[in-house]
PDB file of N, CA and C in Angstrom:
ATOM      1  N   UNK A   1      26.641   0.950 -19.508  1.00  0.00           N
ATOM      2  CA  UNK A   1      25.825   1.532 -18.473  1.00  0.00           C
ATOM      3  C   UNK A   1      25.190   0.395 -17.653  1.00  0.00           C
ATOM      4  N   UNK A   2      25.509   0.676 -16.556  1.00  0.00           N
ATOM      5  CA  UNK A   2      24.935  -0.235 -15.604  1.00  0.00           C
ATOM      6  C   UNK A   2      23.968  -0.152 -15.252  1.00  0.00           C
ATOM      7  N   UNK A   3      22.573  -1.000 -15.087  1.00  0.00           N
ATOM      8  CA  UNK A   3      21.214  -0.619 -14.286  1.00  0.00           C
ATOM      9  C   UNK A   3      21.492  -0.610 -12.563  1.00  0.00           C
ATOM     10  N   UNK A   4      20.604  -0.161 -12.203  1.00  0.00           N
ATOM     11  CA  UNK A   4      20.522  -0.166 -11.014  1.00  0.00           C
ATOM     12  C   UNK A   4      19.620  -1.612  -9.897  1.00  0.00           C
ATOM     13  N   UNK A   5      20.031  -2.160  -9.168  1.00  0.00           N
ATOM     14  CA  UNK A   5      19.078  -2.875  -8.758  1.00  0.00           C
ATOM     15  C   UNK A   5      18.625  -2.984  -7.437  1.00  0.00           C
ATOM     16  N   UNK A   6      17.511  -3.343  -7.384  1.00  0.00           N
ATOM     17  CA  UNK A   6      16.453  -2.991  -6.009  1.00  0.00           C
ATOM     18  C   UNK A   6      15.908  -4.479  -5.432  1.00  0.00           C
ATOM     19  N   UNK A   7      16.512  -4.745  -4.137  1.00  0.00           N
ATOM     20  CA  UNK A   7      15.540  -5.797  -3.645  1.00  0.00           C
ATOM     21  C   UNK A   7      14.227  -5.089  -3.259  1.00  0.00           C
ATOM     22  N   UNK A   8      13.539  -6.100  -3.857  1.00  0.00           N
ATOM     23  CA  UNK A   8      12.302  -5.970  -3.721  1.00  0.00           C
ATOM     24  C   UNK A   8      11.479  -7.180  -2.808  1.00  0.00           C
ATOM     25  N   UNK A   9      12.006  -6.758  -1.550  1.00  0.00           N
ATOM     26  CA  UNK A   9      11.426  -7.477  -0.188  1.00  0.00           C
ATOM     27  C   UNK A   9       9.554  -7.863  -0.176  1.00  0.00           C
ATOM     28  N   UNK A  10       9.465  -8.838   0.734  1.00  0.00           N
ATOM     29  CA  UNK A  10       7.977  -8.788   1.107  1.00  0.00           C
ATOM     30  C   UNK A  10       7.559  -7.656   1.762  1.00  0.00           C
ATOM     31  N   UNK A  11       6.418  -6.669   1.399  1.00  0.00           N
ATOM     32  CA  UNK A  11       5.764  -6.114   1.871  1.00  0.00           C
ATOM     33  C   UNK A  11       4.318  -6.165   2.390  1.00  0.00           C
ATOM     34  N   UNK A  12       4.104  -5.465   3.230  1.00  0.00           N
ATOM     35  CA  UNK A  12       2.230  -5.304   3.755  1.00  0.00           C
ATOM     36  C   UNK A  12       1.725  -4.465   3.906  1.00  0.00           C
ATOM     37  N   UNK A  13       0.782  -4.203   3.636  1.00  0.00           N
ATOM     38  CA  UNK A  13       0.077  -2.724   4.642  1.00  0.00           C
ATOM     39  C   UNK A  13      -0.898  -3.206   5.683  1.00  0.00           C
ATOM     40  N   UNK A  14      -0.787  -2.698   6.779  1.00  0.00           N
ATOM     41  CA  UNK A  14      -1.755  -3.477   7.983  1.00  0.00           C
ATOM     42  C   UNK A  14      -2.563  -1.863   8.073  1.00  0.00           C
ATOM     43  N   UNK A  15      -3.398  -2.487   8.874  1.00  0.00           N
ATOM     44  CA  UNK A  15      -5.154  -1.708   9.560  1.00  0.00           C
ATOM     45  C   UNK A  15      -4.584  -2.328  11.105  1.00  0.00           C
ATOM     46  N   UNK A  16      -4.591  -1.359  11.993  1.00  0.00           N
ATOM     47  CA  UNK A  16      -4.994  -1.638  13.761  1.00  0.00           C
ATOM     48  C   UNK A  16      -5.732  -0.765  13.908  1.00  0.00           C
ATOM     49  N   UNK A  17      -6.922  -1.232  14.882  1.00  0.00           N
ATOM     50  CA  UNK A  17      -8.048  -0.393  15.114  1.00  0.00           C
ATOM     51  C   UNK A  17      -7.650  -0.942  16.678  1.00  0.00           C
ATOM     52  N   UNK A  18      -8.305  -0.118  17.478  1.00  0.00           N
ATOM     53  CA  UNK A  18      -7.845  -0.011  19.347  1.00  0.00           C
ATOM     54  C   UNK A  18      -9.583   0.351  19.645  1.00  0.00           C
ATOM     55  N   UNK A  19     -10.022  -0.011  20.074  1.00  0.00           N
ATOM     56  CA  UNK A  19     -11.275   0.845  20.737  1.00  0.00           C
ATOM     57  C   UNK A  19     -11.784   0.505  21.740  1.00  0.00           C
ATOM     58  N   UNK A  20     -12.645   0.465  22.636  1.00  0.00           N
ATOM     59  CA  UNK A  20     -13.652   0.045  23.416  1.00  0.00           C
ATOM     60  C   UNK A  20     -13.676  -1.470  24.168  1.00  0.00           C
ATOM     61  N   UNK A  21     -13.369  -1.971  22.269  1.00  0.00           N
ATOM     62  CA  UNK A  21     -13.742  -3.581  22.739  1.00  0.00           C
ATOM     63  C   UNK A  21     -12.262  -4.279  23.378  1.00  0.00           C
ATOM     64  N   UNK A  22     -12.282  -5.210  23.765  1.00  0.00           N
ATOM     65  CA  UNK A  22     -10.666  -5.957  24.809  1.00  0.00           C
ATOM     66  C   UNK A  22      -9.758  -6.035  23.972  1.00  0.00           C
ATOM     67  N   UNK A  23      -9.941  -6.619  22.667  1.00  0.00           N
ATOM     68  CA  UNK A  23      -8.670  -6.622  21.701  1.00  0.00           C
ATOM     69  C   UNK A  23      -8.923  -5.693  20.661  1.00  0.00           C
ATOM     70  N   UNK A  24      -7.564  -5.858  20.364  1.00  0.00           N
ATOM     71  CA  UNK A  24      -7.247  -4.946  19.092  1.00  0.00           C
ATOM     72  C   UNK A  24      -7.630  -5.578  17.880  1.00  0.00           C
ATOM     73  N   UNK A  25      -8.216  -5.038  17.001  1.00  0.00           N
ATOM     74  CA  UNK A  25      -8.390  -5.537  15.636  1.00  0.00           C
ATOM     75  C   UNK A  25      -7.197  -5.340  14.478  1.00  0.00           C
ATOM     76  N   UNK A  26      -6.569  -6.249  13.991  1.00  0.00           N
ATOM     77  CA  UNK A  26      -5.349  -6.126  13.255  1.00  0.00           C
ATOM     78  C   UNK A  26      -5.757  -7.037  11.791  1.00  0.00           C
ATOM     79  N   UNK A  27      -5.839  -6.185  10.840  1.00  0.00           N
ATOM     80  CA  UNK A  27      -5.820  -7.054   9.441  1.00  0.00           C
ATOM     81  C   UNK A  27      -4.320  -6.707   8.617  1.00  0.00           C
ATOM     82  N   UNK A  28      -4.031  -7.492   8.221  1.00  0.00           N
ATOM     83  CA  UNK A  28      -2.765  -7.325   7.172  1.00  0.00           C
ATOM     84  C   UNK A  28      -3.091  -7.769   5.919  1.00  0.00           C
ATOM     85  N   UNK A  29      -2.729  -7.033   4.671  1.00  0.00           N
ATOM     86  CA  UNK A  29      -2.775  -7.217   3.512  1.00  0.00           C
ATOM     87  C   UNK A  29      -1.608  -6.829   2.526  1.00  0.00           C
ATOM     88  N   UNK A  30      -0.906  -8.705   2.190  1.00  0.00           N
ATOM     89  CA  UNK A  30       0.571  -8.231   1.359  1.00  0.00           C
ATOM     90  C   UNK A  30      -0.126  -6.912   0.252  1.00  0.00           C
ATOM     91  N   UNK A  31       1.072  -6.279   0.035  1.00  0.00           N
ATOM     92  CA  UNK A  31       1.456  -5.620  -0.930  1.00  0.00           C
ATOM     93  C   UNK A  31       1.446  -5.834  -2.238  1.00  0.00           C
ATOM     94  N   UNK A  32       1.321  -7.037  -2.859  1.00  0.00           N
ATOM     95  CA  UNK A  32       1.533  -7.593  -3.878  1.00  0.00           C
ATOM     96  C   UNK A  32      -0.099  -7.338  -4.083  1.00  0.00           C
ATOM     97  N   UNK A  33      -0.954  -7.856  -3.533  1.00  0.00           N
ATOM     98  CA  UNK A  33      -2.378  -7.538  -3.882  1.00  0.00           C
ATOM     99  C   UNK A  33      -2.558  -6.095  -4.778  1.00  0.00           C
ATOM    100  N   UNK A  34      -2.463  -5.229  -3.671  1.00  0.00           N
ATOM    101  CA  UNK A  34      -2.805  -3.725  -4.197  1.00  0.00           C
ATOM    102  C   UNK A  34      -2.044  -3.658  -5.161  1.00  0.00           C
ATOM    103  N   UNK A  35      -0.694  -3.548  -5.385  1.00  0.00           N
ATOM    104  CA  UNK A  35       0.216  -3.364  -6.773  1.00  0.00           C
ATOM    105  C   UNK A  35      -1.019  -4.242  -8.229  1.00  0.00           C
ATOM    106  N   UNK A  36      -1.294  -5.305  -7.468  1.00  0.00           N
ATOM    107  CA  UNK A  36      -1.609  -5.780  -9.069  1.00  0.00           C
ATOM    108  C   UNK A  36      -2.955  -5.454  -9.543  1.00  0.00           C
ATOM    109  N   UNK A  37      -3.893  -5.177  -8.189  1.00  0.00           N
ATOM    110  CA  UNK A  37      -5.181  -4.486  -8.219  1.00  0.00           C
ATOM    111  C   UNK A  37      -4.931  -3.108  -9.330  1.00  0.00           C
ATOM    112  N   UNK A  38      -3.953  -2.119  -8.714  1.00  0.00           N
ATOM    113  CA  UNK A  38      -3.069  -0.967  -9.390  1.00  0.00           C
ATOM    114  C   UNK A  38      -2.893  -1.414 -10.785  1.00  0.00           C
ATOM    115  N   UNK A  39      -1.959  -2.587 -11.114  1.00  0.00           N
ATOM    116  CA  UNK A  39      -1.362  -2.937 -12.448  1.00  0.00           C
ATOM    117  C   UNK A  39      -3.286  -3.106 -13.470  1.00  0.00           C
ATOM    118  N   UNK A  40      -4.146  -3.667 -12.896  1.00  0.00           N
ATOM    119  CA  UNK A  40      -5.047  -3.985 -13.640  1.00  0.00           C
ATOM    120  C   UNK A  40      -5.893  -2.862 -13.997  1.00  0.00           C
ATOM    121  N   UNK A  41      -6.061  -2.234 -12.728  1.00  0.00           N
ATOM    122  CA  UNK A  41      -7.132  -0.436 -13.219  1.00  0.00           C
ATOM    123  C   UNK A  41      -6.235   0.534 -13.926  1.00  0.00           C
ATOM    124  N   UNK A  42      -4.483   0.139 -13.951  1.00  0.00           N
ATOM    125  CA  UNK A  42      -4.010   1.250 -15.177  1.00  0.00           C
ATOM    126  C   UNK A  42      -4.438   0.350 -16.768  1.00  0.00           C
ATOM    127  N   UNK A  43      -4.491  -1.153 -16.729  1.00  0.00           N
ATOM    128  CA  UNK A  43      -4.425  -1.549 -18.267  1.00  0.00           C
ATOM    129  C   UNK A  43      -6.081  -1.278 -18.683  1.00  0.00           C
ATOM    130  N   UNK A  44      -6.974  -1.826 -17.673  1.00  0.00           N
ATOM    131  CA  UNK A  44      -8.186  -1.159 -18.054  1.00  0.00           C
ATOM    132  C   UNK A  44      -8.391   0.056 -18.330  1.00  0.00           C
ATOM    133  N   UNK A  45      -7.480   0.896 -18.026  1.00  0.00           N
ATOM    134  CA  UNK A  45      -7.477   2.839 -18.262  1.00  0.00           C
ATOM    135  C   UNK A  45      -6.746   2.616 -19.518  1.00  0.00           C
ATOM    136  N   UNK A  46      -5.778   2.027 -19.841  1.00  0.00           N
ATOM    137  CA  UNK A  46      -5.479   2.464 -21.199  1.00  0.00           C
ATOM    138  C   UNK A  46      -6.157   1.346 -22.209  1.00  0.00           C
ATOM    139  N   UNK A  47      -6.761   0.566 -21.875  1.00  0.00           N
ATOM    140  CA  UNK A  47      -7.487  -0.268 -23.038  1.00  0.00           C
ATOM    141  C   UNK A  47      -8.342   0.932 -23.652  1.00  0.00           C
ATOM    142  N   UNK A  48      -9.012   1.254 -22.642  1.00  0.00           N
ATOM    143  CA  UNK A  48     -10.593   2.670 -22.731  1.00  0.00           C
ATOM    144  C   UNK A  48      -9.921   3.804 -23.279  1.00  0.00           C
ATOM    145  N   UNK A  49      -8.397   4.217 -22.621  1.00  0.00           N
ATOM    146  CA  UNK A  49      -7.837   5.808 -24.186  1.00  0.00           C
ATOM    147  C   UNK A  49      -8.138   6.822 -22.920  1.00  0.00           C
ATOM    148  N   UNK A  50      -8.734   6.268 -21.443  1.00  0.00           N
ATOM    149  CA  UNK A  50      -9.239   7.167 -20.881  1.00  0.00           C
ATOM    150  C   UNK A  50      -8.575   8.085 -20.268  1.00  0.00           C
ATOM    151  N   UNK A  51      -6.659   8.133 -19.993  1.00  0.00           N
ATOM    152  CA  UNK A  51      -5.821   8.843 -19.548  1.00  0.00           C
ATOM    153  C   UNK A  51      -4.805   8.649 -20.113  1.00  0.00           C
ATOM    154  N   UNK A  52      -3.543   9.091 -19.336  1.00  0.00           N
ATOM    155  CA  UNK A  52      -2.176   9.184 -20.009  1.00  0.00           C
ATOM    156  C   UNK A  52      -1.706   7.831 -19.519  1.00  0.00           C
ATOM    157  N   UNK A  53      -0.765   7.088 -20.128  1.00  0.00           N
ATOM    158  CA  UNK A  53      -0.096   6.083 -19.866  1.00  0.00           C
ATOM    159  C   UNK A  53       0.512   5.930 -17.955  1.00  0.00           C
ATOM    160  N   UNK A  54       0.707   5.090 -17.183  1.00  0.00           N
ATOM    161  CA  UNK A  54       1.517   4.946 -15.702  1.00  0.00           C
ATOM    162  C   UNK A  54       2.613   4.634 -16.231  1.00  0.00           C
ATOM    163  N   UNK A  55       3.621   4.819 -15.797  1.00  0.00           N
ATOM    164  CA  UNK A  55       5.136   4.383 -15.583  1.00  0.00           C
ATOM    165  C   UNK A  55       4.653   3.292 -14.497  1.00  0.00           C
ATOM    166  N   UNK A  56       5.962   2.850 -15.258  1.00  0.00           N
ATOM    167  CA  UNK A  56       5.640   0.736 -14.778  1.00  0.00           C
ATOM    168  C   UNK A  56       6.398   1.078 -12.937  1.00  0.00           C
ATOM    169  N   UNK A  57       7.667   2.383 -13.040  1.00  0.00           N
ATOM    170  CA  UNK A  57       7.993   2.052 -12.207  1.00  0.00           C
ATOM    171  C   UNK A  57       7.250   2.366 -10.943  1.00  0.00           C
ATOM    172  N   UNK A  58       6.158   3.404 -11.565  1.00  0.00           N
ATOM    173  CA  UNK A  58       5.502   4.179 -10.480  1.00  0.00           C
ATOM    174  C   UNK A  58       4.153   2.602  -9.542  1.00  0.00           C
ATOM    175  N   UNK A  59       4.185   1.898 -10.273  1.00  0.00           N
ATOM    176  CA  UNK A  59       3.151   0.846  -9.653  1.00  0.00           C
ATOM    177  C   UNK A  59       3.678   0.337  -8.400  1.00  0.00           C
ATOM    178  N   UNK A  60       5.128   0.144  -8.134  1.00  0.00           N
ATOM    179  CA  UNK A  60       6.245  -0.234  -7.641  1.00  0.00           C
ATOM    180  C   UNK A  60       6.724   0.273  -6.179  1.00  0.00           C
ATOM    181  N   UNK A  61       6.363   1.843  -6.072  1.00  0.00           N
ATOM    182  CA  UNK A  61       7.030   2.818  -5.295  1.00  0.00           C
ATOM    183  C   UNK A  61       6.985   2.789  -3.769  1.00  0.00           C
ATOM    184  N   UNK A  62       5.750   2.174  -3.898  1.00  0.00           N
ATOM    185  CA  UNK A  62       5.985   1.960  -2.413  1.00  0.00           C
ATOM    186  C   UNK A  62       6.529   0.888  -1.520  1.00  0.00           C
ATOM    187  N   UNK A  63       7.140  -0.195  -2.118  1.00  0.00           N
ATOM    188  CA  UNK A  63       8.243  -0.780  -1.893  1.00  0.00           C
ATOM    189  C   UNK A  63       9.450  -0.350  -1.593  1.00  0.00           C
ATOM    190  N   UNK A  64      10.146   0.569  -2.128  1.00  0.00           N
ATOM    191  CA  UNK A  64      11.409   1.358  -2.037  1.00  0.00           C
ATOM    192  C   UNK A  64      11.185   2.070  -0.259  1.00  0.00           C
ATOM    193  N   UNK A  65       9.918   2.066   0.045  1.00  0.00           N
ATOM    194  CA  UNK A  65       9.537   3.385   1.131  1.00  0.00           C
ATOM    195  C   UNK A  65       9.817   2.287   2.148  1.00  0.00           C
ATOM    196  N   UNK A  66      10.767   2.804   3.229  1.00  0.00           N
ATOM    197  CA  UNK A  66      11.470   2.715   4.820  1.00  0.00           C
ATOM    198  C   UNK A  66       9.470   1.521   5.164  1.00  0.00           C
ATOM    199  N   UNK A  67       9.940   0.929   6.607  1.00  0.00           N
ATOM    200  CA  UNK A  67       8.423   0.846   7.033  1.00  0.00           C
ATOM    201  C   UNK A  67       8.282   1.732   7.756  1.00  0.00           C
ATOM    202  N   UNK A  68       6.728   1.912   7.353  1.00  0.00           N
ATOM    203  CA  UNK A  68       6.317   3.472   8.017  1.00  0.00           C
ATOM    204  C   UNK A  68       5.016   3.642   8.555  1.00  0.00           C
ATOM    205  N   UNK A  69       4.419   4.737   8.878  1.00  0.00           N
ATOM    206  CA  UNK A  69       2.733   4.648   9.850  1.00  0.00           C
ATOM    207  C   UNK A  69       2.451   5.867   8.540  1.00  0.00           C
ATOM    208  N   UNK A  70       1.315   5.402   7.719  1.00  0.00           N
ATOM    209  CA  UNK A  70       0.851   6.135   6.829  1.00  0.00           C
ATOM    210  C   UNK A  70      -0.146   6.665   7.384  1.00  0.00           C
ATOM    211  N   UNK A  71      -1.280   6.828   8.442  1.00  0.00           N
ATOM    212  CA  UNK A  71      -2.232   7.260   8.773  1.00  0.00           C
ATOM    213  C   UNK A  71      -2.644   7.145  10.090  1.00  0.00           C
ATOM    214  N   UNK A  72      -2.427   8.115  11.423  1.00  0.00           N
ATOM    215  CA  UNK A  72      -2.814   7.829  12.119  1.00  0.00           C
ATOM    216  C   UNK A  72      -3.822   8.524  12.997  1.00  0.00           C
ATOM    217  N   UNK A  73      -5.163   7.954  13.625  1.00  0.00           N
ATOM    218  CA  UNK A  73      -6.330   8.981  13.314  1.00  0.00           C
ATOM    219  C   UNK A  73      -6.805   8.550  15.157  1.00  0.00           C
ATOM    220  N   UNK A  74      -6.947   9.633  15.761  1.00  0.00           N
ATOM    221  CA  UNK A  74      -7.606   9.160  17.305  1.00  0.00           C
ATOM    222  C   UNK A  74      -8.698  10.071  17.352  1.00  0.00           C
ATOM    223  N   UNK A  75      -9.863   9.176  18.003  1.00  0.00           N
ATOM    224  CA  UNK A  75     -10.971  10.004  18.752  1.00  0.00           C
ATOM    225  C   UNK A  75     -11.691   9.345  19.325  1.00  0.00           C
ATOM    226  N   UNK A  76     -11.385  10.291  20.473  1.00  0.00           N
ATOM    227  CA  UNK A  76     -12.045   9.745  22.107  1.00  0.00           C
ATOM    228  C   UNK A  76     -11.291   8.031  22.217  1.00  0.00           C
ATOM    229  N   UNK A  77     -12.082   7.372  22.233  1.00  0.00           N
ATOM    230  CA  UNK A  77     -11.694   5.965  23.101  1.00  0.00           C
ATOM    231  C   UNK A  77     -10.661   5.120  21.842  1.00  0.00           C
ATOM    232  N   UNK A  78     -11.000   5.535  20.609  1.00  0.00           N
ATOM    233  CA  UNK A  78     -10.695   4.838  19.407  1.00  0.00           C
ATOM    234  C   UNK A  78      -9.560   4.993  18.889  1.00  0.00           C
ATOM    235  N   UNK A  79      -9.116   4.124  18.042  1.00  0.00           N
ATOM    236  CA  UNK A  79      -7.631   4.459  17.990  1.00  0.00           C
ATOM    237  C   UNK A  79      -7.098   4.304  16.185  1.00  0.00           C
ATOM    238  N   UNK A  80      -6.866   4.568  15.202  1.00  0.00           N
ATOM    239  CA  UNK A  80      -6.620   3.581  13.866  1.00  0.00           C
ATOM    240  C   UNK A  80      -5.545   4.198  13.341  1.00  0.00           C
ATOM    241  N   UNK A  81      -4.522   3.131  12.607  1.00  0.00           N
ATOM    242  CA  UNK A  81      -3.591   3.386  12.330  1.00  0.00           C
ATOM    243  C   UNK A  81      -3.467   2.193  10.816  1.00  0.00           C
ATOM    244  N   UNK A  82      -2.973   2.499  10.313  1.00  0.00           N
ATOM    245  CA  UNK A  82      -2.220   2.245   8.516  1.00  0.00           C
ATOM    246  C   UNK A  82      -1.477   2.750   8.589  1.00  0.00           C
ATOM    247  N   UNK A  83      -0.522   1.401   8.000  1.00  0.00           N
ATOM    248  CA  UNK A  83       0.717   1.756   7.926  1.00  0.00           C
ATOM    249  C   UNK A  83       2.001   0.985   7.159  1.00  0.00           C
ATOM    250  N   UNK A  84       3.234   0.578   6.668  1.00  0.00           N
ATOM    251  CA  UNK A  84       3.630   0.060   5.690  1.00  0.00           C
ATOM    252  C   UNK A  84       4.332  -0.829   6.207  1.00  0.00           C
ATOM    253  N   UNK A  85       4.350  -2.009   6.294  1.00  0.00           N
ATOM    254  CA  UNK A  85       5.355  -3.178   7.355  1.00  0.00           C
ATOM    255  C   UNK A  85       6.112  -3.914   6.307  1.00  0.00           C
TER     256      UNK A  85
END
């Protein structure tokens, strides 16, 4: 049986905010951060007994995902968007 295998590219999730002021505000934050932020609040959850075990692959998943606009929110002059690069 053969496994399956997945490049597992650089990822980011960025913040653009649009508003009022002349430029746009743009923060980016790799992917690798949040995953391991993720990897550390599931081992602290199971050190404590406090839930059911994560699947390792589920820490992972959003890597596999196309790049995409996860959130996009307007009102009046303002603009914000998250999204998966």
């Amino acid at each position: 049986m053969r496994r399956e295998r997945v490049a597992l590219r650089p990822r980011f999730l960025y913040l653009w905010v649009r508003g009022s002021f002349p430029l746009p505000l743009v923060l980016v934050l790799p992917l690798f951060a949040l995953e391991w932020s993720l990897m550390l609040v599931a081992l602290i959850r199971k050190t404590r007994r406090l839930s059911s075990p994560v699947p390792f692959k589920a820490l992972f998943a959003l890597r596999w995902l196309p790049p995409m606009l996860l959130v996009w929110v307007q009102a009046g002059e303002t603009e914000v968007r998250l999204g998966l690069w």
